[in-house]
Protein backbone atom coordinates (compact mmCIF):
# COMPACT_ATOMS: atom_id res chain seq x y z
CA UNK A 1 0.00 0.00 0.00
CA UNK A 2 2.70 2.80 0.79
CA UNK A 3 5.07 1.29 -2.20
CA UNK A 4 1.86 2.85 -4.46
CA UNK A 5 1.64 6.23 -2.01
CA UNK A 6 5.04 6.60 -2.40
CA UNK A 7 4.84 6.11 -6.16
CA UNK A 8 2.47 7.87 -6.60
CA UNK A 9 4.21 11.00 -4.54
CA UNK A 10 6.92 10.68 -6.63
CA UNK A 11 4.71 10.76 -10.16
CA UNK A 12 3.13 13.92 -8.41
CA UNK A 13 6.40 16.15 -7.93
CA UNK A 14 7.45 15.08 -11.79
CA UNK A 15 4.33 16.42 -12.73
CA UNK A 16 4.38 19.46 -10.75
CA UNK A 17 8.22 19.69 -12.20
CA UNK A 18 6.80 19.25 -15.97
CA UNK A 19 3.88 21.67 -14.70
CA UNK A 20 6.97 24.57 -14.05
CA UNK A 21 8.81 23.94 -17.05
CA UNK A 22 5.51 24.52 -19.12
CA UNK A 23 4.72 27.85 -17.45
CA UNK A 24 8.52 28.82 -18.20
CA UNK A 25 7.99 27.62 -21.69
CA UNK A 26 4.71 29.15 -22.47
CA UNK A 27 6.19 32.66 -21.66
CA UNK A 28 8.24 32.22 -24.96
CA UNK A 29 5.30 31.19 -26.68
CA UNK A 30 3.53 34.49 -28.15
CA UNK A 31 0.62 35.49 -30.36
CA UNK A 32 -0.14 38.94 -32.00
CA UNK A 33 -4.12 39.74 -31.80
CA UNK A 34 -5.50 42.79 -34.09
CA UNK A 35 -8.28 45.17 -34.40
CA UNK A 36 -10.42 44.80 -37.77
CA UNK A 37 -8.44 47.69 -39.66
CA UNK A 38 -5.02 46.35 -37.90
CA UNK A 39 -4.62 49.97 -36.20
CA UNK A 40 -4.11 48.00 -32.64
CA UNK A 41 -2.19 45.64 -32.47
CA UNK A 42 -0.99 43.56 -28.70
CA UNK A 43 2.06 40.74 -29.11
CA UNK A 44 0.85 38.63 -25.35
CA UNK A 45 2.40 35.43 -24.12
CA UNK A 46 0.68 32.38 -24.11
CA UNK A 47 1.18 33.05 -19.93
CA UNK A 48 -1.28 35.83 -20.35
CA UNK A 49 1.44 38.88 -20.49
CA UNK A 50 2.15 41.88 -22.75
CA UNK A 51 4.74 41.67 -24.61
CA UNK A 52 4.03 44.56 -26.78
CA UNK A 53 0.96 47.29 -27.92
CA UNK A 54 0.92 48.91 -30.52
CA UNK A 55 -1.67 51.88 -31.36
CA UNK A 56 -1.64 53.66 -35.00
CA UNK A 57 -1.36 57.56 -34.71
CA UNK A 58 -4.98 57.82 -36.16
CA UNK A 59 -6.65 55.60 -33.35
CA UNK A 60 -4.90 57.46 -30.65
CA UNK A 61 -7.32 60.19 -31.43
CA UNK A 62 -10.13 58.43 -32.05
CA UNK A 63 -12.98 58.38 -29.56
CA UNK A 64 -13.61 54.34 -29.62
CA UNK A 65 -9.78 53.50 -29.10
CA UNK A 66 -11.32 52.70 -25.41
CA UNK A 67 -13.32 50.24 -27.06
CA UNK A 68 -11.30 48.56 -29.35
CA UNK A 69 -8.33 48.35 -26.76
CA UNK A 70 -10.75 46.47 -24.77
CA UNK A 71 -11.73 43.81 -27.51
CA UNK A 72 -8.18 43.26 -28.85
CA UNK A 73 -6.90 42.87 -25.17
CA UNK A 74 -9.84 40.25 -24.16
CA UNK A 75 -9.34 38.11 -27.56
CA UNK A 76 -5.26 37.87 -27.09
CA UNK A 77 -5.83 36.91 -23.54
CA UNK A 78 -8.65 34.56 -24.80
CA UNK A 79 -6.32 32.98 -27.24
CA UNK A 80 -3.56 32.67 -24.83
CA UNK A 81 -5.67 30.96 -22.13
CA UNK A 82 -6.86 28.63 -24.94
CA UNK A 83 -3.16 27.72 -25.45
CA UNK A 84 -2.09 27.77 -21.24
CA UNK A 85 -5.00 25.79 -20.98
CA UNK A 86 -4.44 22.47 -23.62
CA UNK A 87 -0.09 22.92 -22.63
CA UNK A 88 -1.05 22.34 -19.15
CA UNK A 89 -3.90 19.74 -19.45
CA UNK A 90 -1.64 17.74 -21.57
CA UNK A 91 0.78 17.58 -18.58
CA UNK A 92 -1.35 17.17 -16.14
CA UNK A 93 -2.95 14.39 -17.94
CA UNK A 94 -0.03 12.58 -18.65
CA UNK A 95 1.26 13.12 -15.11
CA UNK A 96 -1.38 12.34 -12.72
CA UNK A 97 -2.43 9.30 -11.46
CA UNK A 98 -6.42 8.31 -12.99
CA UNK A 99 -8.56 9.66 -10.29
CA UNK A 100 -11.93 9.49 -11.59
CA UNK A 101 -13.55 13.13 -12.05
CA UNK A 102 -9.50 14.41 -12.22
CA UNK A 103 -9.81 15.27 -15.38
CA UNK A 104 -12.16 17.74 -15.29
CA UNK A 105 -10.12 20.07 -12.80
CA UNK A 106 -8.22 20.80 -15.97
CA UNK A 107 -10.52 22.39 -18.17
């Protein structure tokens, strides 16, 4: 009985290992998202940070840049927790032991 706790103690910390390394890896995984007309433009990491934002000189004057920052920002980060979301369920999956119902803490 403790030969399988043990085991399965040890399968935990690799998975919380592999679990680190894909954090670290997703922040060099990045995606550009863009406004209709491409005058915003926001380069996030698949970890859900801003890499770069960039705002044409004829939207910075415009009265619904407020609005279209807002809808470029929420689809990168939607996109990005799309991929954080599969890279981490794929380790997770592979990792943990089969715990019925553990599965669906992932998604």
């Amino acid at each position: 009985m403790f030969g399988d706790l043990m085991g399965m103690m040890g399968k935990l910390k690799e998975t919380q290992k592999k679990v680190e390394e894909t954090k670290k890896r997703l922040d060099t995984v990045t995606l550009v998202q863009k406004n209709m007309d491409e005058s915003i433009s926001v380069q996030i990491s698949a970890n859900k940070q801003i890499i770069d934002l960039q705002i044409s000189e004829k939207m910075k004057s415009s009265s619904s840049l407020e609005s279209e920052l807002k809808e470029v920002l929420n689809q990168a980060l939607q996109e990005a927790g799309k991929i954080q979301e599969a890279e981490l369920a794929a380790v997770a999956k592979d990792g943990l032991p089969n715990i019925p119902g553990l599965d669906k803490m992932f998604r």
